[in-house]
C-alpha atoms as a PDB file:
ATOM      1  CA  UNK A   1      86.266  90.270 105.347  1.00  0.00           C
ATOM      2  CA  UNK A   2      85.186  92.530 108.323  1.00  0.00           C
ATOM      3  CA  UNK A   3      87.563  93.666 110.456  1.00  0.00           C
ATOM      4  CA  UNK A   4      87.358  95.354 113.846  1.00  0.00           C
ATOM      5  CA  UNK A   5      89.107  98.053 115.308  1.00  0.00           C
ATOM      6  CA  UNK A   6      90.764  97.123 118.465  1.00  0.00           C
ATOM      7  CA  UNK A   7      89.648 100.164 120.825  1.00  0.00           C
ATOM      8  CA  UNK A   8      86.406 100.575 120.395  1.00  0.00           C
ATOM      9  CA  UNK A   9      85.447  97.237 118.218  1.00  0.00           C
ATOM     10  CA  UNK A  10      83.665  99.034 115.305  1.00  0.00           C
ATOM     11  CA  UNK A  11      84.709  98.517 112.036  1.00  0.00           C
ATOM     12  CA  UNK A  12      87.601  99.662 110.146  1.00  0.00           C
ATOM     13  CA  UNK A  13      87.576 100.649 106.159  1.00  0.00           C
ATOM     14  CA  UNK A  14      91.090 100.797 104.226  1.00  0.00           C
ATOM     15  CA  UNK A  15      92.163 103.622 102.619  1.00  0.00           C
ATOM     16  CA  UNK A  16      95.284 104.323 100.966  1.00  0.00           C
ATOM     17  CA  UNK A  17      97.485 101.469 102.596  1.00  0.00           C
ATOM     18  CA  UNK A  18      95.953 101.665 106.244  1.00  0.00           C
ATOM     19  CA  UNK A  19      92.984 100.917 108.065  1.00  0.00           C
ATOM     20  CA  UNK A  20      90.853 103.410 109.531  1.00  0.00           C
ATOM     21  CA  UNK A  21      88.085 103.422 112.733  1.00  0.00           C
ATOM     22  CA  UNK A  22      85.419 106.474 111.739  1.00  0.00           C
ATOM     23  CA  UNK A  23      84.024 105.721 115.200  1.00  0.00           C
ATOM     24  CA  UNK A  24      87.375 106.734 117.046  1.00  0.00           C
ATOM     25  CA  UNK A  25      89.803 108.011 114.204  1.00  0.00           C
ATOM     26  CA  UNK A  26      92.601 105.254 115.132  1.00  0.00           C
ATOM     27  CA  UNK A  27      94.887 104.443 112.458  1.00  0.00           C
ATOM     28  CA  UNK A  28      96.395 100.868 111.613  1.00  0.00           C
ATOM     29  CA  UNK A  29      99.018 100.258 108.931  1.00  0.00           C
ATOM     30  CA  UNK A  30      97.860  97.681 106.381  1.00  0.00           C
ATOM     31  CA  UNK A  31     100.281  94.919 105.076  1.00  0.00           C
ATOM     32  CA  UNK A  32      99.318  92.389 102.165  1.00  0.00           C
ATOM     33  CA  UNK A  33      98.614  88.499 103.319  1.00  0.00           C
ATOM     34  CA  UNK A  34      98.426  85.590 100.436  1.00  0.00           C
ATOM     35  CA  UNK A  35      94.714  85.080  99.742  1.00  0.00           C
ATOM     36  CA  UNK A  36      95.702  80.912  99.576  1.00  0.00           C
ATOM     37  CA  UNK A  37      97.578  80.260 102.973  1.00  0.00           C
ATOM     38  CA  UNK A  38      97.379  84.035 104.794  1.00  0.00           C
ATOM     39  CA  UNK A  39     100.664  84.560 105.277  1.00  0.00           C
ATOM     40  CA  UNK A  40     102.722  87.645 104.814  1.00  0.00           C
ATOM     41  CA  UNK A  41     103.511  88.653 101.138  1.00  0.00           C
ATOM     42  CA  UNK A  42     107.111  90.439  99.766  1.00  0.00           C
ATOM     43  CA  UNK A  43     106.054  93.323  97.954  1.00  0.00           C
ATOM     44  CA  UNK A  44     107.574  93.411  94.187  1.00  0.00           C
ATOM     45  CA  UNK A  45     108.134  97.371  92.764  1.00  0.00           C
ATOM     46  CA  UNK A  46     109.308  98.102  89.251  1.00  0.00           C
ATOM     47  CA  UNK A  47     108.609 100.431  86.630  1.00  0.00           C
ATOM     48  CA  UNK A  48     105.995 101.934  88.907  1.00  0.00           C
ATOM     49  CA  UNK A  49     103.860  98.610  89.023  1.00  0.00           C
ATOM     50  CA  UNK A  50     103.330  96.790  92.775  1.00  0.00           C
ATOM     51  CA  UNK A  51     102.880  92.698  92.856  1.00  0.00           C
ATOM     52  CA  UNK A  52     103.200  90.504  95.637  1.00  0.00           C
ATOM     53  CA  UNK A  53     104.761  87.278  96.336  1.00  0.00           C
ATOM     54  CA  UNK A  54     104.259  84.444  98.136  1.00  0.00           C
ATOM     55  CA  UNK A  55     106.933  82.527  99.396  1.00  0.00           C
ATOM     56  CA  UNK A  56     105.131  79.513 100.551  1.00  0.00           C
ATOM     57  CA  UNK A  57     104.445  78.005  97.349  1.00  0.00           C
ATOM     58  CA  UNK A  58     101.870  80.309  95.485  1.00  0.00           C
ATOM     59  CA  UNK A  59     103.907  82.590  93.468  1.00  0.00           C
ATOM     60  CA  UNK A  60     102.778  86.436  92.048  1.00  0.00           C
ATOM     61  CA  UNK A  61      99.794  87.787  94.157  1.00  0.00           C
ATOM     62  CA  UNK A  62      98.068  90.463  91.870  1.00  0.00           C
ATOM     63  CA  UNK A  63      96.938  93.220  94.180  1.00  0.00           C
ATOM     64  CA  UNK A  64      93.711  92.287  93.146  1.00  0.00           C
ATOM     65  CA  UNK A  65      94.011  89.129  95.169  1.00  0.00           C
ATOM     66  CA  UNK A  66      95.726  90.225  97.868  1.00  0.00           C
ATOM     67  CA  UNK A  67      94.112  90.171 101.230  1.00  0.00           C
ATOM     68  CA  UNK A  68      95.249  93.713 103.434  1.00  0.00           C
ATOM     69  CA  UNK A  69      95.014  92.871 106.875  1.00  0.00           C
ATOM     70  CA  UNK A  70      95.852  95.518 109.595  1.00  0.00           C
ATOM     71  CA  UNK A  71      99.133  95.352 111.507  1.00  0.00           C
ATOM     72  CA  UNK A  72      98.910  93.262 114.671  1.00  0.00           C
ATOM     73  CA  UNK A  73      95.385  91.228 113.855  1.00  0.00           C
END
């Protein structure tokens, strides 16, 4: 999946929970979608682990499987 940054259209690369434009240095916070239906996933935290979890039907999201899309695309 190729996203774009929104100032200067080049592409952005994900690094440590946000996306990143090396073209213009603008940051955008990344939040976890289900890779099924795209929505917006809860974030599970215990014992140090992180899952996700859909509430429309698809249950635990590894974050394997997890699709990070930037905040506002």
């Amino acid at each position: 999946m190729r996203v774009l940054c929104e100032k200067c259209q080049q592409p952005l690369s994900l690094s440590d929970g946000e996306f990143i434009c090396t073209a213009c240095g603008a940051h955008y916070p990344a939040h976890p979608c289900c890779p099924d239906c795209h929505q917006p996933l809860e974030v599970l935290k215990a014992c140090g682990a992180v899952d996700y979890f859909c509430r429309n039907g698809h249950g635990l999201i590894s974050r394997k499987r997890a699709l990070f899309q930037p905040t506002g695309h």
